[in-house]
ModelCIF file with pLDDT and N, C-alpha, C, O atoms, coordinates in Angstrom:
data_MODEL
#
_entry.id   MODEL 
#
_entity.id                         1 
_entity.type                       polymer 
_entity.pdbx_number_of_molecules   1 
#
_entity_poly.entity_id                      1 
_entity_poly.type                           'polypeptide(L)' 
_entity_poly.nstd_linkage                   no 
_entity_poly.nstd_monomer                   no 
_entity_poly.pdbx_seq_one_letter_code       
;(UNK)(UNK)(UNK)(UNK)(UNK)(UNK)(UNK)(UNK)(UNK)(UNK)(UNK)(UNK)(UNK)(UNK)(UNK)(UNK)
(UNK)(UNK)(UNK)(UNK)(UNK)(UNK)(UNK)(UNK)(UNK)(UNK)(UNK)(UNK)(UNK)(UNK)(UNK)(UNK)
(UNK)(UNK)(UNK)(UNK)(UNK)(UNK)
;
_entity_poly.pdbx_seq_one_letter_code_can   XXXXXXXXXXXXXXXXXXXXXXXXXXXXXXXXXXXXXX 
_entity_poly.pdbx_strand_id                 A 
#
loop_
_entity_poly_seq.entity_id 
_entity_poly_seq.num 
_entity_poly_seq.mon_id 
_entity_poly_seq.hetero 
1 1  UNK n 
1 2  UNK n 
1 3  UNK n 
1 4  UNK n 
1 5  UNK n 
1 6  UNK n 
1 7  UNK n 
1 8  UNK n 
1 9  UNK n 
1 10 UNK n 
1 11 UNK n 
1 12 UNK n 
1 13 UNK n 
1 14 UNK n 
1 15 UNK n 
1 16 UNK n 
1 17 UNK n 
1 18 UNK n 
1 19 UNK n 
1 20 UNK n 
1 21 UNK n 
1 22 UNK n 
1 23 UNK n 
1 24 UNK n 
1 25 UNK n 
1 26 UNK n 
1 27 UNK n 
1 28 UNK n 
1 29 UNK n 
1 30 UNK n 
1 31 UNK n 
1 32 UNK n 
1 33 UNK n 
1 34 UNK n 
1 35 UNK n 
1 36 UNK n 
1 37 UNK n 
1 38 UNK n 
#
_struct_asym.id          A 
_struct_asym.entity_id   1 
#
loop_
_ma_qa_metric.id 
_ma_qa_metric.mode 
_ma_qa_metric.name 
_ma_qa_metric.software_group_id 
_ma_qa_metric.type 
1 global pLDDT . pLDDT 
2 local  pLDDT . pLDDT 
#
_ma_qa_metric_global.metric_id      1 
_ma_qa_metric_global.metric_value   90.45 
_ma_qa_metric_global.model_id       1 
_ma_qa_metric_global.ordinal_id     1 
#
loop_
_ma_qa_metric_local.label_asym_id 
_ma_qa_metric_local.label_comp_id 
_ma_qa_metric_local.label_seq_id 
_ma_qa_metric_local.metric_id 
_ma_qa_metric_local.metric_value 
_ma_qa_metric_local.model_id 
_ma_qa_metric_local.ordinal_id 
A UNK 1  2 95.00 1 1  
A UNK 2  2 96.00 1 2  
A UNK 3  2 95.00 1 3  
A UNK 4  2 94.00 1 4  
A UNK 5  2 94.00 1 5  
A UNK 6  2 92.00 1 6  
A UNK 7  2 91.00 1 7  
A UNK 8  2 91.00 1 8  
A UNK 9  2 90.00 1 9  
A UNK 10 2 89.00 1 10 
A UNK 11 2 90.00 1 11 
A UNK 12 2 90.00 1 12 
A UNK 13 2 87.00 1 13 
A UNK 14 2 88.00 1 14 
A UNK 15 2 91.00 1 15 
A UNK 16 2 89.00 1 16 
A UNK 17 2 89.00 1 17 
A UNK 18 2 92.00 1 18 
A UNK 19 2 90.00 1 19 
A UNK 20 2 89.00 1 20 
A UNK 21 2 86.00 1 21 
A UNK 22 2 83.00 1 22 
A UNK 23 2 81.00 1 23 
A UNK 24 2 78.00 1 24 
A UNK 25 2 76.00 1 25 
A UNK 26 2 76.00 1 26 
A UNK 27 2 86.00 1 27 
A UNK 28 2 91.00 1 28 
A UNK 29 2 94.00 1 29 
A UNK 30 2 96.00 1 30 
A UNK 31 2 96.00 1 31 
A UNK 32 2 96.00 1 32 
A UNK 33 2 95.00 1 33 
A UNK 34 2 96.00 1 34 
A UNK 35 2 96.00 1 35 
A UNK 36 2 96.00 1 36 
A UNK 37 2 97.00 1 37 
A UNK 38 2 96.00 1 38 
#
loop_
_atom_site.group_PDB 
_atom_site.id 
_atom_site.type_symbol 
_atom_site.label_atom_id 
_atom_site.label_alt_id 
_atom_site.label_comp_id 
_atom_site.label_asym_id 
_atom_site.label_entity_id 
_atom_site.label_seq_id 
_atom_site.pdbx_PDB_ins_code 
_atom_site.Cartn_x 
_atom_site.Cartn_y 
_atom_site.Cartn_z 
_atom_site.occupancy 
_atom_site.B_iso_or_equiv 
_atom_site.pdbx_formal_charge 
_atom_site.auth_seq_id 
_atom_site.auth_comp_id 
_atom_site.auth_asym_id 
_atom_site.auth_atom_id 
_atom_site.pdbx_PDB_model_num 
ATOM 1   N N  . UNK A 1 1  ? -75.277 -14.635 -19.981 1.00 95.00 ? 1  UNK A N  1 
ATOM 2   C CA . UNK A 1 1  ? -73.831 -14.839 -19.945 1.00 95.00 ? 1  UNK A CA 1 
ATOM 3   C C  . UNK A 1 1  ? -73.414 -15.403 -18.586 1.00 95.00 ? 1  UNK A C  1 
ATOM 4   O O  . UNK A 1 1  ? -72.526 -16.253 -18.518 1.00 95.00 ? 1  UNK A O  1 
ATOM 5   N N  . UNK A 1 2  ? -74.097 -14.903 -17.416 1.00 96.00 ? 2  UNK A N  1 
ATOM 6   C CA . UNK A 1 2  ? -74.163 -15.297 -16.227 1.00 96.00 ? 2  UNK A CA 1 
ATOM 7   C C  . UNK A 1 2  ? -74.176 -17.056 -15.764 1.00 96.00 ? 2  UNK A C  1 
ATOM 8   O O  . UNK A 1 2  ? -73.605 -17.719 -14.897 1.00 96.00 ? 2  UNK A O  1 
ATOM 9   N N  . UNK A 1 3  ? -75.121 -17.337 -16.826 1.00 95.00 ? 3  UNK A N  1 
ATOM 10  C CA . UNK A 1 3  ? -75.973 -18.402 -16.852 1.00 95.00 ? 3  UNK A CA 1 
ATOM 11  C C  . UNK A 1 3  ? -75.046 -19.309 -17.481 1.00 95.00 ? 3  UNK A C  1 
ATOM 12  O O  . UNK A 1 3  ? -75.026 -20.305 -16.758 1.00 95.00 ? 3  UNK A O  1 
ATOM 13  N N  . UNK A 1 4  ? -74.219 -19.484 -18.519 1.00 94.00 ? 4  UNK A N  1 
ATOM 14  C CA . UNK A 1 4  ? -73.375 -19.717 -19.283 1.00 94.00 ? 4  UNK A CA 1 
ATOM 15  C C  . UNK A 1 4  ? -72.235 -20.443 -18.774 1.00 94.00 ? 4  UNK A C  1 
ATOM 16  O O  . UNK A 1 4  ? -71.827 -21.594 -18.929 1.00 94.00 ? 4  UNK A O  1 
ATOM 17  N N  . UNK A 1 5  ? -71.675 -19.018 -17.847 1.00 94.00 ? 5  UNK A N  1 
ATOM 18  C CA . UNK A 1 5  ? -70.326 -19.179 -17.393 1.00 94.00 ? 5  UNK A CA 1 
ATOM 19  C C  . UNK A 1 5  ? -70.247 -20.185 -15.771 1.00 94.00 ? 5  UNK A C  1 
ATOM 20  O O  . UNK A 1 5  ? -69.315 -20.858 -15.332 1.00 94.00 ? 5  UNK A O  1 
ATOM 21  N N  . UNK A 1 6  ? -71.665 -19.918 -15.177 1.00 92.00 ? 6  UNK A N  1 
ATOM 22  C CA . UNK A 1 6  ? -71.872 -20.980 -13.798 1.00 92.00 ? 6  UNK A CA 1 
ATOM 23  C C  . UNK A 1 6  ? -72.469 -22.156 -14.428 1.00 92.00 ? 6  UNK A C  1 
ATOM 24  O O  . UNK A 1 6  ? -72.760 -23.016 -13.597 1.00 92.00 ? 6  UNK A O  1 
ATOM 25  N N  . UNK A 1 7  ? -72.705 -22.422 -15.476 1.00 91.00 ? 7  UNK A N  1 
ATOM 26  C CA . UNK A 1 7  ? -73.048 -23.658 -15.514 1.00 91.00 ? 7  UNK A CA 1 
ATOM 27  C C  . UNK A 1 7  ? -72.866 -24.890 -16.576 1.00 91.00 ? 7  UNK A C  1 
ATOM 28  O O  . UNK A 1 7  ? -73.245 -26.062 -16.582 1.00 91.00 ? 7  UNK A O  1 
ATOM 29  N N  . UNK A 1 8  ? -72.076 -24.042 -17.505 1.00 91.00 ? 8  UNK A N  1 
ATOM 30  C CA . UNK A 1 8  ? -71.056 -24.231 -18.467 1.00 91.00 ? 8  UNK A CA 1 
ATOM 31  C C  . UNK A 1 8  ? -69.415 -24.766 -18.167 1.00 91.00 ? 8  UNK A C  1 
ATOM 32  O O  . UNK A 1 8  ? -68.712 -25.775 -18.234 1.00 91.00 ? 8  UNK A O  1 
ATOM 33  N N  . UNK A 1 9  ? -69.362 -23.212 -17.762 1.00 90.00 ? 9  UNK A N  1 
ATOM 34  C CA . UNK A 1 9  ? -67.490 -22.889 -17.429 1.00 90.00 ? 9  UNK A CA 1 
ATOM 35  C C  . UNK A 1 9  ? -67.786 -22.621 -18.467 1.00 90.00 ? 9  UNK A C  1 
ATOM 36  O O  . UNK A 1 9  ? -68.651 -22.694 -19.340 1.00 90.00 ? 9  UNK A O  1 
ATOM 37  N N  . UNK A 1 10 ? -66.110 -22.004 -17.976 1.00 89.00 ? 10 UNK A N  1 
ATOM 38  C CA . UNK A 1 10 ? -65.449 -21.052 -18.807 1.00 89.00 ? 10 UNK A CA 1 
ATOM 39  C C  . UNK A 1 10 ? -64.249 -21.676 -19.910 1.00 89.00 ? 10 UNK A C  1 
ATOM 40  O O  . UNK A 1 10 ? -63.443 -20.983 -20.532 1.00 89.00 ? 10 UNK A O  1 
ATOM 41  N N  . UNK A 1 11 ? -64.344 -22.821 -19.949 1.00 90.00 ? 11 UNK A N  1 
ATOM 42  C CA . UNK A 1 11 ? -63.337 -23.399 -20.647 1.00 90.00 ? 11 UNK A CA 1 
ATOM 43  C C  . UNK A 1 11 ? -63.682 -23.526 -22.142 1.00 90.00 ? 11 UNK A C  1 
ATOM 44  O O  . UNK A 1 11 ? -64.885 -23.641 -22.378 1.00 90.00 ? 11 UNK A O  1 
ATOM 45  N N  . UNK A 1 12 ? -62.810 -23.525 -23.236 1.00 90.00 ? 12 UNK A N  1 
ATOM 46  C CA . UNK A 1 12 ? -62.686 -23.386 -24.883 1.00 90.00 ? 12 UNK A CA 1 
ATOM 47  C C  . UNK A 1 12 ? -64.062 -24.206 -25.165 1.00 90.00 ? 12 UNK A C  1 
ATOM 48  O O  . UNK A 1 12 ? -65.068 -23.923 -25.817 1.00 90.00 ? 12 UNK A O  1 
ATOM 49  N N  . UNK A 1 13 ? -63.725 -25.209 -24.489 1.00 87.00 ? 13 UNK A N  1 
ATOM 50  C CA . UNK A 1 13 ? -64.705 -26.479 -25.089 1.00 87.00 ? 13 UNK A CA 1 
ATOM 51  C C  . UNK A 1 13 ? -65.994 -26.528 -24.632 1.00 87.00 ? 13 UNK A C  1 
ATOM 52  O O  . UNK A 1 13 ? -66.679 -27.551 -24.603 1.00 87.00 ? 13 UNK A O  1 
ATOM 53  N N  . UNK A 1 14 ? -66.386 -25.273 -24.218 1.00 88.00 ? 14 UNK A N  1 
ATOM 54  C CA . UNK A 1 14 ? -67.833 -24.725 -23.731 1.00 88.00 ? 14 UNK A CA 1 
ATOM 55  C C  . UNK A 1 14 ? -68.171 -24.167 -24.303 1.00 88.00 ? 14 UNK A C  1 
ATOM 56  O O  . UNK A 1 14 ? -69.354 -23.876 -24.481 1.00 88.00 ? 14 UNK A O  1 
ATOM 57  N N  . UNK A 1 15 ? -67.367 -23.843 -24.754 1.00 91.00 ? 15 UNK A N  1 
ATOM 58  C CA . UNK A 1 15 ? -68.181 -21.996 -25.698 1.00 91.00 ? 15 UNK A CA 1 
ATOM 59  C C  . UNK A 1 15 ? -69.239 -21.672 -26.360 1.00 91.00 ? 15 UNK A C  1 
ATOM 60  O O  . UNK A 1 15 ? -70.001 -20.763 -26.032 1.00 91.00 ? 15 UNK A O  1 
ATOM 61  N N  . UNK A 1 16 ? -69.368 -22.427 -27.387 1.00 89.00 ? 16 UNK A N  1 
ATOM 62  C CA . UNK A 1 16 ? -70.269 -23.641 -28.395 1.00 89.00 ? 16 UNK A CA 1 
ATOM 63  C C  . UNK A 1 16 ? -71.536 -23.515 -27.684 1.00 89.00 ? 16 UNK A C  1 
ATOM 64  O O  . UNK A 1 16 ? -72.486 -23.116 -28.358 1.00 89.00 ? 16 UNK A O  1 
ATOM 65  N N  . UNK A 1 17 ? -71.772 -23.827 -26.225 1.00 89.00 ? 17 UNK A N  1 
ATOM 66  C CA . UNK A 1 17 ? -73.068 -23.924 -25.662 1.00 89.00 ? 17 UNK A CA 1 
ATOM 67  C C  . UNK A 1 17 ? -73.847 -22.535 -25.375 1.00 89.00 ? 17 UNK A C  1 
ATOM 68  O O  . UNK A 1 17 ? -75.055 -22.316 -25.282 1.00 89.00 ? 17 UNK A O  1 
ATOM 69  N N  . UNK A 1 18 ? -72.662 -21.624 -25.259 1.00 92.00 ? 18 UNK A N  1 
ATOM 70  C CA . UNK A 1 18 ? -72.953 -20.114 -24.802 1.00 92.00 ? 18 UNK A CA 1 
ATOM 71  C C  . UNK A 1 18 ? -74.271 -19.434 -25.856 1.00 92.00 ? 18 UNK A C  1 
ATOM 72  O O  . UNK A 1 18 ? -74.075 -19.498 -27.070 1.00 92.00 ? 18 UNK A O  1 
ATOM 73  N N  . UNK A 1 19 ? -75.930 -18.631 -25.214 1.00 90.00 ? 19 UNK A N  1 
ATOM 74  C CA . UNK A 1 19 ? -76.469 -18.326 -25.696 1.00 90.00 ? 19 UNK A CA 1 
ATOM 75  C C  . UNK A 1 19 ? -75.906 -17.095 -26.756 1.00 90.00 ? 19 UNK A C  1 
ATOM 76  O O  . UNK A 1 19 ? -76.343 -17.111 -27.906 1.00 90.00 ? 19 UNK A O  1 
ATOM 77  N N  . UNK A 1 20 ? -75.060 -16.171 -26.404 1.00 89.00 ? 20 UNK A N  1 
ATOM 78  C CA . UNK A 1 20 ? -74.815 -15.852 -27.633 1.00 89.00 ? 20 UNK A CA 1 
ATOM 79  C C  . UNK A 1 20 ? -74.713 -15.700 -28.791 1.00 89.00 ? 20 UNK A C  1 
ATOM 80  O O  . UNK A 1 20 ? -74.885 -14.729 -29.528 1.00 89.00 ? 20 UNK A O  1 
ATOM 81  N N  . UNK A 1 21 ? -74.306 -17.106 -29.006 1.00 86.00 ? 21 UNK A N  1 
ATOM 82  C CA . UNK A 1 21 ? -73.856 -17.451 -30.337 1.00 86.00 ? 21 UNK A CA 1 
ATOM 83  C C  . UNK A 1 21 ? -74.941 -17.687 -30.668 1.00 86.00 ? 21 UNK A C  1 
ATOM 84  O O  . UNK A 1 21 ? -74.867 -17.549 -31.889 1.00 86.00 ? 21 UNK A O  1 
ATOM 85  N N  . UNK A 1 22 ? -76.064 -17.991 -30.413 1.00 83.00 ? 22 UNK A N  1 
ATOM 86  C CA . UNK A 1 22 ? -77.394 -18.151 -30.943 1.00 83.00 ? 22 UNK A CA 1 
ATOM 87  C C  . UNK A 1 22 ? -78.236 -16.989 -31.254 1.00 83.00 ? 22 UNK A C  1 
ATOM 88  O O  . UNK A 1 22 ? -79.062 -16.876 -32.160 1.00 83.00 ? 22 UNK A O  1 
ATOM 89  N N  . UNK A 1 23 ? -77.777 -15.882 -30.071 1.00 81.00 ? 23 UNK A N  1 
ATOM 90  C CA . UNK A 1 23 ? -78.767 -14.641 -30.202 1.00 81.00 ? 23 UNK A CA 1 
ATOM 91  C C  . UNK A 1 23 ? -77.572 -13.802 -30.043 1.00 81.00 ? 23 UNK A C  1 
ATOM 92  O O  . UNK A 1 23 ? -77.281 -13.743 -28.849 1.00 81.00 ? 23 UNK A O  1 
ATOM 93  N N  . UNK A 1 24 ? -76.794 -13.153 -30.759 1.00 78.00 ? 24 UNK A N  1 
ATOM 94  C CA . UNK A 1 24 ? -76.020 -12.462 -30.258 1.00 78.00 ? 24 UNK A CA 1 
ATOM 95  C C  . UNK A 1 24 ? -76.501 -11.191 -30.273 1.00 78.00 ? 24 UNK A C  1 
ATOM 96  O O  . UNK A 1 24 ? -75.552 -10.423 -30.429 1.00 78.00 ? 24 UNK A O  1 
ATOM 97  N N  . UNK A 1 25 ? -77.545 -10.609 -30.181 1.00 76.00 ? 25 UNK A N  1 
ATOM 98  C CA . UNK A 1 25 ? -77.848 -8.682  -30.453 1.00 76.00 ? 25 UNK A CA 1 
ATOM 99  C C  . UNK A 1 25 ? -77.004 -8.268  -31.820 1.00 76.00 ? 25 UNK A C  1 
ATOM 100 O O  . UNK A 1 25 ? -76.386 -8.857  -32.707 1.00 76.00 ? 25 UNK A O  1 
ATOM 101 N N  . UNK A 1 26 ? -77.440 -6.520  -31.361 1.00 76.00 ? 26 UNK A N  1 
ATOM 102 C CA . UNK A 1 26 ? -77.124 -6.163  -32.571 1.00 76.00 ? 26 UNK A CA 1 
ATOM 103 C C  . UNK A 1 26 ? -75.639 -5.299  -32.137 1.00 76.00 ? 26 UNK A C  1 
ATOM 104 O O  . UNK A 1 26 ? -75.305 -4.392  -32.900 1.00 76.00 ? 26 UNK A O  1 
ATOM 105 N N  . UNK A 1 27 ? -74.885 -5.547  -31.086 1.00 86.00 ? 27 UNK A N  1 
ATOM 106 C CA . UNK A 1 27 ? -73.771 -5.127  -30.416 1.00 86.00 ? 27 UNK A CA 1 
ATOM 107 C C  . UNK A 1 27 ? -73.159 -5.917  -29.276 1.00 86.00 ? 27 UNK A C  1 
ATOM 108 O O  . UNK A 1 27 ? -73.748 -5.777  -28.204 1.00 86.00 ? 27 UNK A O  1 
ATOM 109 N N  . UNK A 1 28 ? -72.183 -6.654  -29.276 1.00 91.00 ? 28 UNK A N  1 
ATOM 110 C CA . UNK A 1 28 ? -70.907 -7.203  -28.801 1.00 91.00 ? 28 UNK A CA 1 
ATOM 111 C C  . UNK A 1 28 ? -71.512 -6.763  -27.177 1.00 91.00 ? 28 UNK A C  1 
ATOM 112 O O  . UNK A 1 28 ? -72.199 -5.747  -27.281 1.00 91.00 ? 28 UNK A O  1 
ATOM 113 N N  . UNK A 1 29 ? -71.453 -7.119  -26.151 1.00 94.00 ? 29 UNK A N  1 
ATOM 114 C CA . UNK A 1 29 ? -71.164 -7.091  -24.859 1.00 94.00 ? 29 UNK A CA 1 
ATOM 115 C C  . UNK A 1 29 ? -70.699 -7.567  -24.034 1.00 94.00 ? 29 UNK A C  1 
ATOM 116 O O  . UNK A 1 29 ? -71.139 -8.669  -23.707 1.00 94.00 ? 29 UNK A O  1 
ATOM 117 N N  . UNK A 1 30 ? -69.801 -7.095  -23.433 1.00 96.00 ? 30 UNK A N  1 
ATOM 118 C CA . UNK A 1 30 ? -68.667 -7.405  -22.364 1.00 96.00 ? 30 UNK A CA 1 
ATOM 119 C C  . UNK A 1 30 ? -69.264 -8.587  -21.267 1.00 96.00 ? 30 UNK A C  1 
ATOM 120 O O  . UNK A 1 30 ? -70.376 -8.668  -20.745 1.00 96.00 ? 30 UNK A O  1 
ATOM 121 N N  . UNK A 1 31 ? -68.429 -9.195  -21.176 1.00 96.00 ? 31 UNK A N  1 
ATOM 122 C CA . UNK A 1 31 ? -68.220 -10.412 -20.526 1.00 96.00 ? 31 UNK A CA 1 
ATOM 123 C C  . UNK A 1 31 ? -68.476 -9.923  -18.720 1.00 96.00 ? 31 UNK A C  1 
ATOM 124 O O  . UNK A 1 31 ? -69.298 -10.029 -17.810 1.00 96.00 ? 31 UNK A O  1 
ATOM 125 N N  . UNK A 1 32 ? -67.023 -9.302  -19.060 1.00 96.00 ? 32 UNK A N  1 
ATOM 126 C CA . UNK A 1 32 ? -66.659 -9.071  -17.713 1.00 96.00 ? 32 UNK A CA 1 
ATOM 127 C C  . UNK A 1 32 ? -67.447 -8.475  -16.178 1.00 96.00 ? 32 UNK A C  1 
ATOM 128 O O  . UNK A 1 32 ? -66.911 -8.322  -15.080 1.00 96.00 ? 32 UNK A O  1 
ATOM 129 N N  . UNK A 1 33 ? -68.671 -8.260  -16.517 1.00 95.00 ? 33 UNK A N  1 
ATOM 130 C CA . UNK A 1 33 ? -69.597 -7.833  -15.141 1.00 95.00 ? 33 UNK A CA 1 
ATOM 131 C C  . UNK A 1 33 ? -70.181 -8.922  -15.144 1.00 95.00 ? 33 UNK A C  1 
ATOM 132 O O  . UNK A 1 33 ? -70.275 -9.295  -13.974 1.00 95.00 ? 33 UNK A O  1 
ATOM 133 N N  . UNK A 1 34 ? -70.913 -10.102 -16.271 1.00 96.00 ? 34 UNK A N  1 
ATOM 134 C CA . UNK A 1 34 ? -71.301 -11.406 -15.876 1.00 96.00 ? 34 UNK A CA 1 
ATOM 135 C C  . UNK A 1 34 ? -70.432 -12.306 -14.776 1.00 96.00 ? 34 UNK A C  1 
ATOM 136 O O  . UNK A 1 34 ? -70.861 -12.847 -13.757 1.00 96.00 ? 34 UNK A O  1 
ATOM 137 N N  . UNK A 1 35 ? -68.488 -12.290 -15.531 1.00 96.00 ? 35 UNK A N  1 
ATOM 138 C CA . UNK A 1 35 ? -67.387 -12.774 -14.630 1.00 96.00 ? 35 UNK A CA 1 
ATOM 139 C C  . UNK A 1 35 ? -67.807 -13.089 -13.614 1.00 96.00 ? 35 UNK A C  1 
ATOM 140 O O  . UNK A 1 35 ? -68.213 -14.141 -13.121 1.00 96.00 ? 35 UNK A O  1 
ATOM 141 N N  . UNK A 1 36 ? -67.614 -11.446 -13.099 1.00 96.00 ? 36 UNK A N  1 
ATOM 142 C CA . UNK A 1 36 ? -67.086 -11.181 -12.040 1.00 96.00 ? 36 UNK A CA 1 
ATOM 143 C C  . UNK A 1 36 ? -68.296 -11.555 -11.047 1.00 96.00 ? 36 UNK A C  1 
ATOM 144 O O  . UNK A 1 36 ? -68.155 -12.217 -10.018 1.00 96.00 ? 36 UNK A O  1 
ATOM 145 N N  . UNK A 1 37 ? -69.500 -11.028 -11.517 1.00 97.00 ? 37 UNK A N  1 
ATOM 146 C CA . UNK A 1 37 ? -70.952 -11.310 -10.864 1.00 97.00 ? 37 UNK A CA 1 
ATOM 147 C C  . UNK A 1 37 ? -71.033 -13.248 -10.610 1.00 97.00 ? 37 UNK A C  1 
ATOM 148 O O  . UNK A 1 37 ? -71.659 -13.988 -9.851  1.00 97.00 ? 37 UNK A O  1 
ATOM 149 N N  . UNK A 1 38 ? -70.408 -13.367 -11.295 1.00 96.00 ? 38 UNK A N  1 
ATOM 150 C CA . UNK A 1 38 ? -70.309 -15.161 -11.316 1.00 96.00 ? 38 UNK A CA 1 
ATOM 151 C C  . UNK A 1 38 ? -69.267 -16.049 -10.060 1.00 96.00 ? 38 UNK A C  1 
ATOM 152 O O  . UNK A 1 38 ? -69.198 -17.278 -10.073 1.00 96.00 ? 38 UNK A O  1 
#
């Protein structure tokens, strides 16, 4: 998510690239310590 958000951004029209959506687990996890760590 780390990885994502520095080299992506954070903007709508990124999102799409975010590993997530590819592997998302088997439970939702918060954004916000990647953020902020970012």
């Amino acid at each position: 998510a780390a990885h994502d958000v520095l080299m992506y951004g954070a903007g709508p029209g990124h999102l799409h690239n975010y590993d997530h959506n590819v592997f998302p687990g088997a439970v939702p996890r918060t954004f916000a310590g990647s953020m902020i760590l970012v």
